[in-house]
N, C-alpha and C. Protein backbone atom coordinates (compact mmCIF):
# COMPACT_ATOMS: atom_id res chain seq x y z
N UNK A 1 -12.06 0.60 -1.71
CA UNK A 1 -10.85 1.29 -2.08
C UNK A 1 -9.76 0.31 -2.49
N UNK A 2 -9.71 -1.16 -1.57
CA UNK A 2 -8.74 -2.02 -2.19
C UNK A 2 -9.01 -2.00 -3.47
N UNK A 3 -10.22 -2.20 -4.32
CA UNK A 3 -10.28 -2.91 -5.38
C UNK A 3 -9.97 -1.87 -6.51
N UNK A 4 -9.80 -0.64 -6.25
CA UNK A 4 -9.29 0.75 -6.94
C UNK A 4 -7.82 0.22 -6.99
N UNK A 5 -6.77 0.18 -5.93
CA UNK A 5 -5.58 0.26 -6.31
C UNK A 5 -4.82 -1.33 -7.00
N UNK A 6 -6.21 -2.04 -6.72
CA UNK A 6 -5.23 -3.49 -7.59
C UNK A 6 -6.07 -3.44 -8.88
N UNK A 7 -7.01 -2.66 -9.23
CA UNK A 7 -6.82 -2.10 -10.46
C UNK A 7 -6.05 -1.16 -11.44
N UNK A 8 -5.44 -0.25 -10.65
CA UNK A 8 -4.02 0.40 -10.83
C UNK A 8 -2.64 -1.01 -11.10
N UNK A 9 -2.53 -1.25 -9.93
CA UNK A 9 -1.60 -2.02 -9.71
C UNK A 9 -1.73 -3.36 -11.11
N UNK A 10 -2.61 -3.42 -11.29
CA UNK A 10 -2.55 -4.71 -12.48
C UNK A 10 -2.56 -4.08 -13.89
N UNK A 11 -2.58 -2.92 -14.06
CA UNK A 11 -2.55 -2.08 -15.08
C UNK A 11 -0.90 -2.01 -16.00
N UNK A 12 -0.87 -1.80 -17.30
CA UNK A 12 0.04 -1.94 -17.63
C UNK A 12 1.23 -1.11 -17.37
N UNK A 13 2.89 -1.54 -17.51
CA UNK A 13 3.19 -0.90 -16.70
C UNK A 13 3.30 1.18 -17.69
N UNK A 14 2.84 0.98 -18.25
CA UNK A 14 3.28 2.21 -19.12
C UNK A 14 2.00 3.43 -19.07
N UNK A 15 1.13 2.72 -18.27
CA UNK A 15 -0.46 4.01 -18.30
C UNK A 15 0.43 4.79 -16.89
N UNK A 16 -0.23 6.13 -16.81
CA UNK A 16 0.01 7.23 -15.96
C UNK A 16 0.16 6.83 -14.56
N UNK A 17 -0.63 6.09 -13.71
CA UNK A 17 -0.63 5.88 -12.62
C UNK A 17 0.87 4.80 -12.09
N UNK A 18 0.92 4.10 -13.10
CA UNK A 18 2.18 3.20 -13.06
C UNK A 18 3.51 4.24 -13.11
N UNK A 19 3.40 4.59 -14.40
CA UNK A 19 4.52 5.09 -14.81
C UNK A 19 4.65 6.81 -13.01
N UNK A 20 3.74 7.16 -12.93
CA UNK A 20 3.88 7.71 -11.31
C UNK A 20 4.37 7.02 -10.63
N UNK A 21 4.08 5.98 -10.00
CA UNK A 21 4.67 5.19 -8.79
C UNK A 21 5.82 4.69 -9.58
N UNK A 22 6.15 4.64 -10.09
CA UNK A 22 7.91 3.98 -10.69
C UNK A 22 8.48 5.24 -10.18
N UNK A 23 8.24 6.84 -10.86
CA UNK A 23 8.28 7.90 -10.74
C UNK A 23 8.87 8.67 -9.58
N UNK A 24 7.89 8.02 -8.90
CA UNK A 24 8.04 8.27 -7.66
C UNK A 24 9.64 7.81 -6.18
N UNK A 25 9.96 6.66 -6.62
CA UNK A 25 10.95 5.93 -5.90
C UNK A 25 12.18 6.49 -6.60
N UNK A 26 12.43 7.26 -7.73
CA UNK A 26 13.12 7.62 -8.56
C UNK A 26 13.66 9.08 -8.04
N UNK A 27 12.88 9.77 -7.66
CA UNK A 27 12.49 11.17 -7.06
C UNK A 27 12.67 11.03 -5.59
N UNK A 28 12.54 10.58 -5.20
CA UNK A 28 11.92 10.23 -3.15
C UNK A 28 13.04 10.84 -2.69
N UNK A 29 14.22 11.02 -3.05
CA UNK A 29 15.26 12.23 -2.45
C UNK A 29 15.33 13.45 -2.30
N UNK A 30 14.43 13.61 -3.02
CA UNK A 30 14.68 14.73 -3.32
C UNK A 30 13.46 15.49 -2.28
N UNK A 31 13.87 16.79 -1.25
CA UNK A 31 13.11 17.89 -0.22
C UNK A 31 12.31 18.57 -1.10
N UNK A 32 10.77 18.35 -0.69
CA UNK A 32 9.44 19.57 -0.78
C UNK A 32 9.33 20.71 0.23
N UNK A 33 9.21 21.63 -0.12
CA UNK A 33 8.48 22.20 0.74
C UNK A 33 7.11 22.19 1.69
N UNK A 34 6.79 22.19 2.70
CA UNK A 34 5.16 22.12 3.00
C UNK A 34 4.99 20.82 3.23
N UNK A 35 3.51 20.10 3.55
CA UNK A 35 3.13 19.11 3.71
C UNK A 35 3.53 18.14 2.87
N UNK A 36 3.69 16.96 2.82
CA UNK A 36 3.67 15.57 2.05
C UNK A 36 2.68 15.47 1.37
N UNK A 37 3.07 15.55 0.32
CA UNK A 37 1.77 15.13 -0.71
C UNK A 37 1.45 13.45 -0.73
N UNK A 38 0.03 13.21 -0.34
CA UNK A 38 -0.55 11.89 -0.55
C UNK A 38 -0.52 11.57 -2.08
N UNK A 39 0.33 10.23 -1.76
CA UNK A 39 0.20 9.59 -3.69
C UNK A 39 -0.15 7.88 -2.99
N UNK A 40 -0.43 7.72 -4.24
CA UNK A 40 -0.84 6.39 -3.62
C UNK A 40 -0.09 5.63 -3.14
N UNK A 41 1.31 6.19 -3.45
CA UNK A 41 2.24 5.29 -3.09
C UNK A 41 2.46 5.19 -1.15
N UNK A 42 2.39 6.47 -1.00
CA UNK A 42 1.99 6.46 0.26
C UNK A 42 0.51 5.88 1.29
N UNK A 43 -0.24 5.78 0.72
CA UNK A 43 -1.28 5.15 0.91
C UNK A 43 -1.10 3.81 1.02
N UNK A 44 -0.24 3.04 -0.04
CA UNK A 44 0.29 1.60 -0.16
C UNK A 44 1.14 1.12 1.23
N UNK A 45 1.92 2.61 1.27
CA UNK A 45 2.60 2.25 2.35
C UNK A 45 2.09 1.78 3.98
N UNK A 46 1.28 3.05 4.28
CA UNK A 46 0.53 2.93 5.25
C UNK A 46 -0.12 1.69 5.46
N UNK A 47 -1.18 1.45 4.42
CA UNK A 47 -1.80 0.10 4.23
C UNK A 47 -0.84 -0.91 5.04
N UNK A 48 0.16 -1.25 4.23
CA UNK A 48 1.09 -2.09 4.08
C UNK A 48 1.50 -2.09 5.56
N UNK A 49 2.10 -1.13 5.94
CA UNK A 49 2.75 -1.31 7.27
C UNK A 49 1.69 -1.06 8.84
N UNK A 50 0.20 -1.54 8.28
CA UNK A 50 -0.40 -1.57 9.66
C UNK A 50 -0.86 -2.98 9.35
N UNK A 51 0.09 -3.77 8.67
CA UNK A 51 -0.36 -5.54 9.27
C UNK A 51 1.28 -5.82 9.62
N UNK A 52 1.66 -7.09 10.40
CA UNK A 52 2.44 -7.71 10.38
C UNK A 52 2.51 -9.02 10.12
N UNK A 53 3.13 -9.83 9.15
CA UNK A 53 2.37 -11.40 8.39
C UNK A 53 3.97 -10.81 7.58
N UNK A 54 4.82 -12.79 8.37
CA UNK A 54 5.78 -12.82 7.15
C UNK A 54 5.32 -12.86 5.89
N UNK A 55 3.95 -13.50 5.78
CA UNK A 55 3.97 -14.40 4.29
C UNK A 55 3.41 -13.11 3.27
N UNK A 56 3.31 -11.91 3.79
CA UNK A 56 2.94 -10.51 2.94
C UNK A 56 3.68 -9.65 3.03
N UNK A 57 3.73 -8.89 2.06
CA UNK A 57 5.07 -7.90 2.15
C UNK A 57 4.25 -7.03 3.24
N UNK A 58 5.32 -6.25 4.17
CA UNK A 58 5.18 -5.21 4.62
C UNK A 58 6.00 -3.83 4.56
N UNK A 59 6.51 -3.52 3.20
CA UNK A 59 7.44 -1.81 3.42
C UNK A 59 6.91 -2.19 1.61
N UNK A 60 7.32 -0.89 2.03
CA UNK A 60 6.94 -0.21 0.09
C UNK A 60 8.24 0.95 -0.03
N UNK A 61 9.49 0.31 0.28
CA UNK A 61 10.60 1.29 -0.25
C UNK A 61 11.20 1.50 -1.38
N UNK A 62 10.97 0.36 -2.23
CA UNK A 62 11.90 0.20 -3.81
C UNK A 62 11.06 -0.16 -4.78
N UNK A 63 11.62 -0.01 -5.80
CA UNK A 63 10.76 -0.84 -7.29
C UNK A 63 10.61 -1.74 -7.02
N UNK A 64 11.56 -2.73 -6.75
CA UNK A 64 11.23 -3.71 -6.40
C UNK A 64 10.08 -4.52 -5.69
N UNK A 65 9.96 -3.88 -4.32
CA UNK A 65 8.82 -4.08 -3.50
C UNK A 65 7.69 -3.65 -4.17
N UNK A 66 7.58 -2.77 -5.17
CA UNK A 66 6.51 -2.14 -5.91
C UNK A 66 6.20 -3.55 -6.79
N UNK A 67 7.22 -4.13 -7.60
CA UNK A 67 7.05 -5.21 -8.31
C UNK A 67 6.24 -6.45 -8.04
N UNK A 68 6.84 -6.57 -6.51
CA UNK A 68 6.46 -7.64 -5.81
C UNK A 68 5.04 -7.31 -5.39
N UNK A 69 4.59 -6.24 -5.24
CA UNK A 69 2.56 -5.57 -5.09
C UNK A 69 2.09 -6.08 -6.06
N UNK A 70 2.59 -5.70 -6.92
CA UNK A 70 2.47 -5.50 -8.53
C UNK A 70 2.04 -7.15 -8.69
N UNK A 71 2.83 -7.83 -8.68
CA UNK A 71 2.69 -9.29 -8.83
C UNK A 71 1.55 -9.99 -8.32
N UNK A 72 1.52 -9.66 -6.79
CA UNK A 72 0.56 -9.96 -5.92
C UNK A 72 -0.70 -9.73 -6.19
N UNK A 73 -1.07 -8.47 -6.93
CA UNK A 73 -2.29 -8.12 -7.44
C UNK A 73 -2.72 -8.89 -8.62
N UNK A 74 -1.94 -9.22 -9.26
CA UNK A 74 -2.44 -9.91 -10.54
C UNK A 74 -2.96 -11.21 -10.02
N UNK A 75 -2.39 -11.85 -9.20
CA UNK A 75 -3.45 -13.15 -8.43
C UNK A 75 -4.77 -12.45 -7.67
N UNK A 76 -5.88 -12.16 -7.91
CA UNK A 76 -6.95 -12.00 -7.52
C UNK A 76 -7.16 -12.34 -5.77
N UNK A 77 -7.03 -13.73 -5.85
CA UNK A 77 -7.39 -14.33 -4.72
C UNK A 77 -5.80 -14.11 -3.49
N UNK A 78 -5.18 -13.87 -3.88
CA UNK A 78 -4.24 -13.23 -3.39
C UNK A 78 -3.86 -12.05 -2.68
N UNK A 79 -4.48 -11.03 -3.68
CA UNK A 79 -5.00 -9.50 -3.11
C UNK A 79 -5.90 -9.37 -2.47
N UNK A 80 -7.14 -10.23 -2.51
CA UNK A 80 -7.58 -10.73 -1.86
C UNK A 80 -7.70 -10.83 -0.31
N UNK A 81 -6.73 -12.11 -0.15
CA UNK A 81 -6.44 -12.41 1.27
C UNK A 81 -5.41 -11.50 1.47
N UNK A 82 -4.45 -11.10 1.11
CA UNK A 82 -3.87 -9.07 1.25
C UNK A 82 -4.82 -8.09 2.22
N UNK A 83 -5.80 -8.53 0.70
CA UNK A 83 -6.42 -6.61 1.74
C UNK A 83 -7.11 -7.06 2.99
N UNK A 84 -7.82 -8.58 2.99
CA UNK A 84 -7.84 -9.13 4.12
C UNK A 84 -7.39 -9.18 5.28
N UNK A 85 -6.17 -9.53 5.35
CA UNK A 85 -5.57 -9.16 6.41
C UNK A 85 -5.07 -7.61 6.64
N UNK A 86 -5.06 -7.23 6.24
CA UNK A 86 -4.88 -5.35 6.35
C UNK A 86 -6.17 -5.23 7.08
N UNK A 87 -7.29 -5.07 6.11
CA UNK A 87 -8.32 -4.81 7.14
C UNK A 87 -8.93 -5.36 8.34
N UNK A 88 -8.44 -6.71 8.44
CA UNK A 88 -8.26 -7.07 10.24
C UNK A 88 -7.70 -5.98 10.80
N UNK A 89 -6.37 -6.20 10.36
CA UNK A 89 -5.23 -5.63 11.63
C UNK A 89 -5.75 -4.24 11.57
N UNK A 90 -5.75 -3.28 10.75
CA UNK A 90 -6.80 -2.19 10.92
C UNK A 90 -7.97 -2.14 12.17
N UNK A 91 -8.99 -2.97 11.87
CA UNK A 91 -10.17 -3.19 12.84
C UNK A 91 -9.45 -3.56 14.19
N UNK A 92 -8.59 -4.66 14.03
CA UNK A 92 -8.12 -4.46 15.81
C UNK A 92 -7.14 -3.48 16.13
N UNK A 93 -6.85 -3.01 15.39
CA UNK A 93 -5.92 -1.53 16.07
C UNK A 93 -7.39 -0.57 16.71
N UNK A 94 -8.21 0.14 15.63
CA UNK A 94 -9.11 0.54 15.98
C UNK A 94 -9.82 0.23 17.40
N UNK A 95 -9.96 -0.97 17.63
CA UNK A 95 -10.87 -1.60 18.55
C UNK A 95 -10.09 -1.36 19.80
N UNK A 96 -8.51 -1.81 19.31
CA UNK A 96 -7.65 -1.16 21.16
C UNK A 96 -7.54 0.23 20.98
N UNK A 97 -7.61 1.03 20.34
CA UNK A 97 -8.01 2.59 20.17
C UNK A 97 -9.06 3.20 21.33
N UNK A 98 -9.96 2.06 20.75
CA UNK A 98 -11.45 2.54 21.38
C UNK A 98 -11.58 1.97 22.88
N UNK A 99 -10.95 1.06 22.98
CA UNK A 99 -10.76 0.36 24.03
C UNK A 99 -9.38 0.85 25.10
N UNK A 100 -8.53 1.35 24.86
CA UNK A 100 -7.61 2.42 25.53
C UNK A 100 -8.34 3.86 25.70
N UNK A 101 -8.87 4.10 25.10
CA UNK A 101 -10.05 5.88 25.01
C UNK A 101 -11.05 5.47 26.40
N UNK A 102 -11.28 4.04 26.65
CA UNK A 102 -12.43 3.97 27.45
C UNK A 102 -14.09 4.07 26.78
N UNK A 103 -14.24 4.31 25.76
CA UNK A 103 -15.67 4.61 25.10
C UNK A 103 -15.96 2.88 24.56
């Protein structure tokens, strides 16, 4: 699934999925009714905010921070060690999950 959104993310900025997440931070004031709709941008977020590591961003609130993904993805080996560490900190959350449950 990483390698889905830093193919988005390295995409130019004017195809559909881009021009959405710009879209999106533009809009974010504005009240839905009903559940939260999953966009990827939210997905980014989540991602994002279950590691903690100065040297990686962690919030996805502005264009900006979108920019700075954005950037990050275009270095390969970069996104890389990104989704890397996400999916640690993931696996040990999980693991004290399973390990607080007792199983």
């Amino acid at each position: 699934m990483a390698t889905f959104r830093s193919y988005i993310l390295r995409q130019a900025i004017n195809t559909p999925p881009n021009v959405a997440m710009t879209n999106y931070f533009k809009t974010e004031g504005s009240k839905q009714r009903g559940r939260p709709k999953t966009s990827i941008v939210t997905t980014l977020r989540r991602d994002l905010k279950s590691h903690n590591n100065d040297h990686w961003p962690t919030r996805l609130h502005t264009i900006k921070d979108l920019d700075h993904l954005r950037d990050i993805a275009q270095n390969r080996s970069d996104w890389k060690h990104l989704t890397t560490v996400i999916y640690r900190s993931a696996q040990a959350e999980t693991s004290v999950d399973v390990a607080a449950d007792g199983h």
